[in-house]
Structures are given as C-alpha cells and as structure tokens.
N, C-alpha and C. Protein backbone atom coordinates (compact mmCIF):
# COMPACT_ATOMS: atom_id res chain seq x y z
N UNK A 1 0.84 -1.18 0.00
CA UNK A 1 0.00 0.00 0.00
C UNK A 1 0.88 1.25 0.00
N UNK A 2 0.35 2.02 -0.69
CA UNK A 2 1.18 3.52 -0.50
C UNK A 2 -0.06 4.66 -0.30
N UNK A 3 0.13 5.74 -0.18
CA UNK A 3 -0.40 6.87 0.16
C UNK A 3 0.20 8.39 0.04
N UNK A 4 -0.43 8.91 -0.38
CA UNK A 4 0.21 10.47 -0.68
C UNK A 4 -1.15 11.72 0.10
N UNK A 5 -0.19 12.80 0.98
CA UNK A 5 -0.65 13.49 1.26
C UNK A 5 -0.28 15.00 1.00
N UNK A 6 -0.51 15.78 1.39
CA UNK A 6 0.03 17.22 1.18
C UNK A 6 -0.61 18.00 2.77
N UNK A 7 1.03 19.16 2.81
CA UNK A 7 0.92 19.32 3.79
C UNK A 7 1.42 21.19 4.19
N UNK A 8 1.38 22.34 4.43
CA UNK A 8 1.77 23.20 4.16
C UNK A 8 1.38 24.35 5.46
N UNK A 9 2.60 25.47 5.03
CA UNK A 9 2.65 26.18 6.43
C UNK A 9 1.64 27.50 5.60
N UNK A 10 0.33 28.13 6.13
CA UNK A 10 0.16 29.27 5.44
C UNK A 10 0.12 29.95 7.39
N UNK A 11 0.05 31.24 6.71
CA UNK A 11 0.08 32.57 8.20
C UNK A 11 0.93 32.08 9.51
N UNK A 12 1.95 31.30 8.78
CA UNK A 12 3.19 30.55 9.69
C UNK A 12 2.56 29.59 10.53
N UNK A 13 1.73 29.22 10.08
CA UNK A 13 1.07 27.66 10.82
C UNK A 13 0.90 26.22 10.16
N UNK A 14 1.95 25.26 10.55
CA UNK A 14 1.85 24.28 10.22
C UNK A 14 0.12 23.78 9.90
N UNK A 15 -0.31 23.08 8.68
CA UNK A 15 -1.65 22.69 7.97
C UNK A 15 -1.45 21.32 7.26
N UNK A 16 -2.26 19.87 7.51
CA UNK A 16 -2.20 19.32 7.03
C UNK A 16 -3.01 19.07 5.90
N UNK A 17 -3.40 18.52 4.77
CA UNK A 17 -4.56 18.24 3.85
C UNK A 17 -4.99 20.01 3.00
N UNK A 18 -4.29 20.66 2.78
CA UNK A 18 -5.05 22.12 2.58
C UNK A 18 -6.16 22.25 1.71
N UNK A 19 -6.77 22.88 1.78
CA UNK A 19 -8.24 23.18 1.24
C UNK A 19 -7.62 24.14 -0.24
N UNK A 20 -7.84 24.49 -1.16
CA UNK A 20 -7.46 24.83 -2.66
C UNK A 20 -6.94 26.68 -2.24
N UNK A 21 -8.25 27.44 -1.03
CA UNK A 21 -7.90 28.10 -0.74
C UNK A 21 -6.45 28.68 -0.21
N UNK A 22 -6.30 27.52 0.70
CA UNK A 22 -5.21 27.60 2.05
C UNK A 22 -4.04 26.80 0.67
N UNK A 23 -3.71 26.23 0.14
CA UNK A 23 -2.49 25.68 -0.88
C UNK A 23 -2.59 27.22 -1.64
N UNK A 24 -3.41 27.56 -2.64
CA UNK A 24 -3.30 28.77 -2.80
C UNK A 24 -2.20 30.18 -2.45
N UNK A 25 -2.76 30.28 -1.29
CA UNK A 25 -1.89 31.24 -0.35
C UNK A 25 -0.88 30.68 1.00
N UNK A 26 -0.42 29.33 0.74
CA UNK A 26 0.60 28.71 1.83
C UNK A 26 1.52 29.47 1.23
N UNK A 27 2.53 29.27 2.27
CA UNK A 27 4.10 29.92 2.21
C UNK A 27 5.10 28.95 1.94
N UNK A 28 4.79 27.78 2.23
CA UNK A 28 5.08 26.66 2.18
C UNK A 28 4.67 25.49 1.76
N UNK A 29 4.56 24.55 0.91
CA UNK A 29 3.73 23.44 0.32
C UNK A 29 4.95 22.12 0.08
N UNK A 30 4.36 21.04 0.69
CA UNK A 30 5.51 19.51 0.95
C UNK A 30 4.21 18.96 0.57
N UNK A 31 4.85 17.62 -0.14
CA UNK A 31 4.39 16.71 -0.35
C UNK A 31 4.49 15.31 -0.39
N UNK A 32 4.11 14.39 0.15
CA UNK A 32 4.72 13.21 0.76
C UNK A 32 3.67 11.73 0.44
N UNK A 33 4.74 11.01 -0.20
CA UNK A 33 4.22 9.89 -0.46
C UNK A 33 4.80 8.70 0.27
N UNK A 34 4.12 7.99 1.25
CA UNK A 34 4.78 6.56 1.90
C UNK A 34 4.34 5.83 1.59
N UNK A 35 4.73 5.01 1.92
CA UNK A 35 4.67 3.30 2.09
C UNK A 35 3.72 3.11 3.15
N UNK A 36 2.94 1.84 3.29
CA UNK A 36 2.27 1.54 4.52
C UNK A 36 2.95 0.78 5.93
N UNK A 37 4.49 1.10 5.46
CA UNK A 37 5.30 0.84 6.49
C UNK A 37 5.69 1.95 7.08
N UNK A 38 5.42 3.15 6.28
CA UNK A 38 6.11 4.66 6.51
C UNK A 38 7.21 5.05 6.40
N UNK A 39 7.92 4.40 5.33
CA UNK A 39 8.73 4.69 4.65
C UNK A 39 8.48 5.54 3.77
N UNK A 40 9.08 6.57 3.07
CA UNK A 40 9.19 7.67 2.23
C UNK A 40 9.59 6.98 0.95
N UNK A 41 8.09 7.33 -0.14
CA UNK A 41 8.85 6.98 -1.19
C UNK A 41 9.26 8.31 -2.08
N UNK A 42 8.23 9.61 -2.18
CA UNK A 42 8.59 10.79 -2.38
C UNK A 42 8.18 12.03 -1.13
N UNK A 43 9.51 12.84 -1.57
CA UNK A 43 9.22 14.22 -0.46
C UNK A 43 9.48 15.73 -1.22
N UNK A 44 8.39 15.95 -1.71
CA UNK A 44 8.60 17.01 -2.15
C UNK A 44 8.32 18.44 -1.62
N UNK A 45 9.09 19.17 -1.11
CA UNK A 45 8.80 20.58 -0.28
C UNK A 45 9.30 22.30 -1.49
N UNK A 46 8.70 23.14 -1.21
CA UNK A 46 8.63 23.93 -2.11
C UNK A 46 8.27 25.68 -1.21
N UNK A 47 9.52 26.47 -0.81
CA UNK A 47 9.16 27.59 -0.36
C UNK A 47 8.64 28.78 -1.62
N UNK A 48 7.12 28.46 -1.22
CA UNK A 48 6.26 29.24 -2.59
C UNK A 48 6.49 30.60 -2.00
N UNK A 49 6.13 31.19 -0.33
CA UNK A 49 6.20 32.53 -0.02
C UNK A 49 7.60 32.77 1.21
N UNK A 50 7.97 31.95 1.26
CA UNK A 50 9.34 32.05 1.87
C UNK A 50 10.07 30.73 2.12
N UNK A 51 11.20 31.12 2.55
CA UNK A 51 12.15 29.70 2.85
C UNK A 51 11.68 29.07 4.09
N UNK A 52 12.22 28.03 4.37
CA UNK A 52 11.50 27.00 5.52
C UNK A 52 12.85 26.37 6.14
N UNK A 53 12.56 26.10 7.72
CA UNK A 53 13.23 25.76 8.69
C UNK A 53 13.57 23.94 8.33
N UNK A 54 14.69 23.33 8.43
CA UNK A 54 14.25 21.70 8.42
C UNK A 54 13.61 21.85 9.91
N UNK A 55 13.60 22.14 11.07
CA UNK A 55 12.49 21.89 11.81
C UNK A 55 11.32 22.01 11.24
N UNK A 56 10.57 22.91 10.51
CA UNK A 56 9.34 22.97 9.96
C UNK A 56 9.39 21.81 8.48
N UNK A 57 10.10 21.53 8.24
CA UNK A 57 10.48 20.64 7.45
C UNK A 57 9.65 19.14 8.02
N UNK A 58 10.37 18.84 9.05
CA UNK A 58 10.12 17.90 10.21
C UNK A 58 8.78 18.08 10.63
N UNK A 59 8.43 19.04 10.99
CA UNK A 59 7.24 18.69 11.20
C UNK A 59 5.66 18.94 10.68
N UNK A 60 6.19 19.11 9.13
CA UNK A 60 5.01 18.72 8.12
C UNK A 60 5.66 17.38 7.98
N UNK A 61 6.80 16.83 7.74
CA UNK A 61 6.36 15.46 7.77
C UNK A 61 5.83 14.50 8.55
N UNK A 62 6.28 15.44 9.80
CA UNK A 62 5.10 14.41 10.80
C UNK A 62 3.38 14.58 10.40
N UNK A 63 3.02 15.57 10.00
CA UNK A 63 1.91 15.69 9.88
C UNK A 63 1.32 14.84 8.62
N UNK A 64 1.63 14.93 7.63
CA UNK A 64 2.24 14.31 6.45
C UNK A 64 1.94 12.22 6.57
N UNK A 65 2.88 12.05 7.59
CA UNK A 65 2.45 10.74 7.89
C UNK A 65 1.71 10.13 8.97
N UNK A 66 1.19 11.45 10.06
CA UNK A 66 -0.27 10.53 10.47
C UNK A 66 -1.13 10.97 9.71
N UNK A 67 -1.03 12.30 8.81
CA UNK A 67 -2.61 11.59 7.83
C UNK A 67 -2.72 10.55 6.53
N UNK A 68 -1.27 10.53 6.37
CA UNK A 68 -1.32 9.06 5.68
C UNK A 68 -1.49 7.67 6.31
N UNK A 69 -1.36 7.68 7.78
CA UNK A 69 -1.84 6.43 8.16
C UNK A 69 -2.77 6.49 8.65
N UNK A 70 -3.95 7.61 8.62
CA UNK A 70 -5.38 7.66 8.17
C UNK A 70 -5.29 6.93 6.94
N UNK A 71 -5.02 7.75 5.75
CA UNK A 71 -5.24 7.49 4.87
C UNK A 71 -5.00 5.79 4.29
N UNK A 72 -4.09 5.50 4.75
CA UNK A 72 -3.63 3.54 4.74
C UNK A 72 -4.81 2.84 6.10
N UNK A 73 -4.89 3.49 6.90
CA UNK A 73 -6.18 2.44 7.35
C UNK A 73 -7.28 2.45 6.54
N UNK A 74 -7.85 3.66 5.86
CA UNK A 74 -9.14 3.53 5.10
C UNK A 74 -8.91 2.72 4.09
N UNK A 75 -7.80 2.49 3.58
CA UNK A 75 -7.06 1.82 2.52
C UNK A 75 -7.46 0.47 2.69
N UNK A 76 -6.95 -0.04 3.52
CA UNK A 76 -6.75 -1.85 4.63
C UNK A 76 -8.55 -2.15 4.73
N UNK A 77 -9.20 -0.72 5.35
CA UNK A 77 -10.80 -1.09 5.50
C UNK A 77 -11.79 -1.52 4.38
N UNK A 78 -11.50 -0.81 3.04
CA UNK A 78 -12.14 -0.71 2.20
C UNK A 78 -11.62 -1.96 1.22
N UNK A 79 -10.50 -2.59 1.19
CA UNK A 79 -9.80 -3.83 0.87
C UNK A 79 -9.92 -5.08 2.01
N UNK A 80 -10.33 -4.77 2.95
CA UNK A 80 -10.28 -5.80 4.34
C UNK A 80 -9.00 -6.50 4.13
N UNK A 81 -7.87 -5.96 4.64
CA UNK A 81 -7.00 -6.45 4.59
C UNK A 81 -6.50 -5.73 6.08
C-alpha cells in the first residue's frame, strides 16, 4: 500500500490536507508519499512565499504521515485487509 498526502505552512502555521484556498496562499507546500510501512517513497517541499526551517520541514512530515496512516487504514478497510 502507499499513500500520498500534502501538507503546508500558510500565516506561519503548520496545515495538514489544505483546502485549494489555504495551498493557494501557503508559504510553504511539501508533499509526501509513503509506504504503509512509513517509509518515504517521495518528499517534495517547495518555499512558494518564503524559505523553511528543516524543523518545519520535520514537522510537516510528521503531519504528512499521520494523515497518511489515516489514509492507509481507510485503505486496509475498504480492501479488508
């Protein structure tokens, strides 16, 4: 199983999942695809309205991969696996 989420800082606040609005006007936009082991298979980050901290780095990917392991349980539910 894999999973891809998106994840981004707008008005300097870490945001997971953004709404078209909030990606729009982020300052920041990452994007992250794992594995259902949570392994990283892509990480893509992009300072659209300024540069970014690897702490803030860090922690859109944390955000990044618990909503992908939302996203991999609905996965497992809807496959019953």
């Amino acid at each position: 199983c894999v999973a891809a989420i998106s994840a981004g800082i707008v008005d300097d606040v870490p945001m997971l999942d953004l709404c078209y609005e909030e990606d729009s006007s982020a300052q920041v936009d990452l994007n992250c695809v794992m594995t259902g082991e949570g392994e990283l298979v892509e990480l893509q980050g992009t300072g659209e309205g300024r540069a970014f901290t690897p702490q803030e780095q860090q922690e859109l990917v944390r955000l990044c991969a618990k909503g992908n392991r939302e996203l991999l349980k609905l996965q497992r539910e809807i496959l019953k696996r």
